[in-house]
Protein backbone atom coordinates (compact mmCIF):
# COMPACT_ATOMS: atom_id res chain seq x y z
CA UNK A 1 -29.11 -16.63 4.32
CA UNK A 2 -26.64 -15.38 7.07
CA UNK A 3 -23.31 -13.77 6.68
CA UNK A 4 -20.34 -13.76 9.33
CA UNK A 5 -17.58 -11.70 8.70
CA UNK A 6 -14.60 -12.61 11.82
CA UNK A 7 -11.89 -10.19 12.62
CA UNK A 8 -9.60 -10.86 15.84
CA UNK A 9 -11.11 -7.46 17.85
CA UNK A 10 -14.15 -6.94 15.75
CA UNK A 11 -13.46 -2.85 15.44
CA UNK A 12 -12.46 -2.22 11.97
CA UNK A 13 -12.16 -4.76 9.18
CA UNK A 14 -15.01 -6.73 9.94
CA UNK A 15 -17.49 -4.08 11.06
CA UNK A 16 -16.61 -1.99 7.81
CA UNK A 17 -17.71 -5.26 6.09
CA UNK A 18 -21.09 -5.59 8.17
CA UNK A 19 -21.84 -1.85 7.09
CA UNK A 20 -20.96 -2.42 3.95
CA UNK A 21 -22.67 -5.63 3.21
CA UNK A 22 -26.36 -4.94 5.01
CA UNK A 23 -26.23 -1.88 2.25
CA UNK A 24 -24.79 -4.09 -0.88
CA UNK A 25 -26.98 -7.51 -0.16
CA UNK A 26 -30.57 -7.74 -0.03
CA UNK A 27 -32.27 -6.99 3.08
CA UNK A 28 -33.19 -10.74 3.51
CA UNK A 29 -29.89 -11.66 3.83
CA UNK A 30 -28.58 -11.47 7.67
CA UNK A 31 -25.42 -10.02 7.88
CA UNK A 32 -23.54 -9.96 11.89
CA UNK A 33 -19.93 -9.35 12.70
CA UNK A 34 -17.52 -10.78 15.42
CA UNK A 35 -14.52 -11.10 17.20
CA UNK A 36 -12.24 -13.85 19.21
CA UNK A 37 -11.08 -11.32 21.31
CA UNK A 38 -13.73 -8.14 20.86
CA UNK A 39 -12.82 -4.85 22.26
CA UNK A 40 -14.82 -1.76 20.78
CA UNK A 41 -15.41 -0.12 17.43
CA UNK A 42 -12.59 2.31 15.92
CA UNK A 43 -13.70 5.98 15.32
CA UNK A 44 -11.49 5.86 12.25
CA UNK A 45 -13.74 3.16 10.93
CA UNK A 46 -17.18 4.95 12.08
CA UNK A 47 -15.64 8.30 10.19
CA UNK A 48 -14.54 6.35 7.08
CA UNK A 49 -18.23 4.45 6.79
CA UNK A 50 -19.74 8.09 7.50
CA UNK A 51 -18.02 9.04 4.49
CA UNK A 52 -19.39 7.21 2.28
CA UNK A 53 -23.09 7.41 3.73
CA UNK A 54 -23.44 4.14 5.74
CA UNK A 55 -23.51 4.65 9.83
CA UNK A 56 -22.10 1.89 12.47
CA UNK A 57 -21.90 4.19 14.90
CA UNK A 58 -24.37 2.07 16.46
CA UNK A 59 -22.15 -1.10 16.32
CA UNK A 60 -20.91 -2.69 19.10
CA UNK A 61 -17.73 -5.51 19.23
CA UNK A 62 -19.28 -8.68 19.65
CA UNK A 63 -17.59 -11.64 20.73
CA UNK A 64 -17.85 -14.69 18.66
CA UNK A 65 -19.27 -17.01 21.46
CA UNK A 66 -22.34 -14.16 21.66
CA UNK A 67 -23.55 -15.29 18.64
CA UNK A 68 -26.14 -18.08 17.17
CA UNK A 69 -23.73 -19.52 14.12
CA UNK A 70 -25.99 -22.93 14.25
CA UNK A 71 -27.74 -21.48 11.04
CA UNK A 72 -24.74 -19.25 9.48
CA UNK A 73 -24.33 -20.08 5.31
CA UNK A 74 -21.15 -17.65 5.12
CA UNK A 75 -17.95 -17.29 7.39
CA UNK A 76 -15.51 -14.31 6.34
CA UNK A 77 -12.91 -13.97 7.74
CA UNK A 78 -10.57 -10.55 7.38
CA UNK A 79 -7.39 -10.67 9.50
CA UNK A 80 -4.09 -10.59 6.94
CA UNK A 81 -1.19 -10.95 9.53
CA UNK A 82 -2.69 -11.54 12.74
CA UNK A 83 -4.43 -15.32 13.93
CA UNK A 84 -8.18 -15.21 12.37
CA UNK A 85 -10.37 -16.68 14.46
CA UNK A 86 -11.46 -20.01 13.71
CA UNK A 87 -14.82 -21.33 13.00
CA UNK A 88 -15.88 -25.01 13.32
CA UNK A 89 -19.38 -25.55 11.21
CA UNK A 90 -20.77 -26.42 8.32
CA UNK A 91 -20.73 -22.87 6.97
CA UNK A 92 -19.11 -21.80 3.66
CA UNK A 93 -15.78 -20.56 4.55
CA UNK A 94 -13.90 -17.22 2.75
CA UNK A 95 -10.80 -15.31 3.61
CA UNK A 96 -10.58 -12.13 2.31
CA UNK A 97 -6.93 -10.71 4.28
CA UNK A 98 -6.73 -7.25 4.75
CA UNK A 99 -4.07 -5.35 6.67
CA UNK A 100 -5.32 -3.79 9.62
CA UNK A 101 -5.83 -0.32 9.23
CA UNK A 102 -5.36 0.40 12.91
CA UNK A 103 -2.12 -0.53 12.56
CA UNK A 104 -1.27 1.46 9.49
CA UNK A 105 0.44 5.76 9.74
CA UNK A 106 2.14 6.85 12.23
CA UNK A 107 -0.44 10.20 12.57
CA UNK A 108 -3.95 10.20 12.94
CA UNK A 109 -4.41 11.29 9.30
CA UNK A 110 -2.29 8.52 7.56
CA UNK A 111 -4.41 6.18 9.83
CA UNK A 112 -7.84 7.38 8.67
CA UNK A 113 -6.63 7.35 5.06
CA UNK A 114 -5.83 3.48 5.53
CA UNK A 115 -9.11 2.80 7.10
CA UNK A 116 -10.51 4.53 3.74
CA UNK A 117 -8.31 2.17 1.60
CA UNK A 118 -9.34 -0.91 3.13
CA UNK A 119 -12.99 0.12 3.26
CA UNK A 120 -12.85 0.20 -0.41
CA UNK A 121 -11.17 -2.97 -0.71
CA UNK A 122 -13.64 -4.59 1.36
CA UNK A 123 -16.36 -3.00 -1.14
CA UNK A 124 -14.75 -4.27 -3.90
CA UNK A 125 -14.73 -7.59 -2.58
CA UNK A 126 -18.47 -7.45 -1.87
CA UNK A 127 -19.01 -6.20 -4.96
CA UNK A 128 -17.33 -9.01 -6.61
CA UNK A 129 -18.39 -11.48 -4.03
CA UNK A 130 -22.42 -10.63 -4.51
CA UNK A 131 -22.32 -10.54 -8.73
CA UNK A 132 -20.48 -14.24 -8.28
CA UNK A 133 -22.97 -16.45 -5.60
């Protein structure tokens, strides 16, 4: 099985969600994020996923076109009020919206705190996703 979770820039929402998921799902389950328009991962969302014990430090963005999504079972897409990219397949489509916490706080500290909140929503959503397919 292969997961996709899509994000516009690919450096918060949906690389939270590939950390997340490669430590909630089974390792035999393939689990890749992406963006339409990629750009590179945010510290707040390296520090929030260090809290919590899971690393993507190592992540990179990845643009959508970079990736082999002949064989994908799951899209997921995260944007809430931006344009999501779109996927054309046969995959299993999901839209989980989430504000982006990039865009949240005016200070650095209000900022991480809404990278924390959406990191747990995200979990949550896992969570619930994983018990339910």
């Amino acid at each position: 099985m292969k997961i996709v979770f899509l994000c516009v820039a690919n450096s918060a929402r949906s690389q939270m969600a590939e950390g997340l998921a490669r430590a909630l799902v089974p390792p035999s389950i393939e689990v890749l994020s992406a963006g339409s328009q990629p750009t590179q991962v945010n510290p707040h969302a390296i520090q929030a996923m260090r809290e919590i014990g899971i690393d993507i430090s190592g992540h990179v963005s990845k643009s959508i076109d970079q990736l082999d999504l002949s064989d994908v079972d799951f899209v997921i897409t995260l944007c809430a009020d931006e344009v999501c990219p779109a996927f054309i397949g046969s995959a299993q489509k999901l839209h989980w919206p989430f504000p982006d916490p990039a865009s949240q706080g005016s200070s650095d500290l209000e900022r991480l705190q809404a990278f924390r909140t959406v990191r747990d929503q995200i979990k949550e959503q896992l969570i619930r996703w994983n018990s339910n397919k």
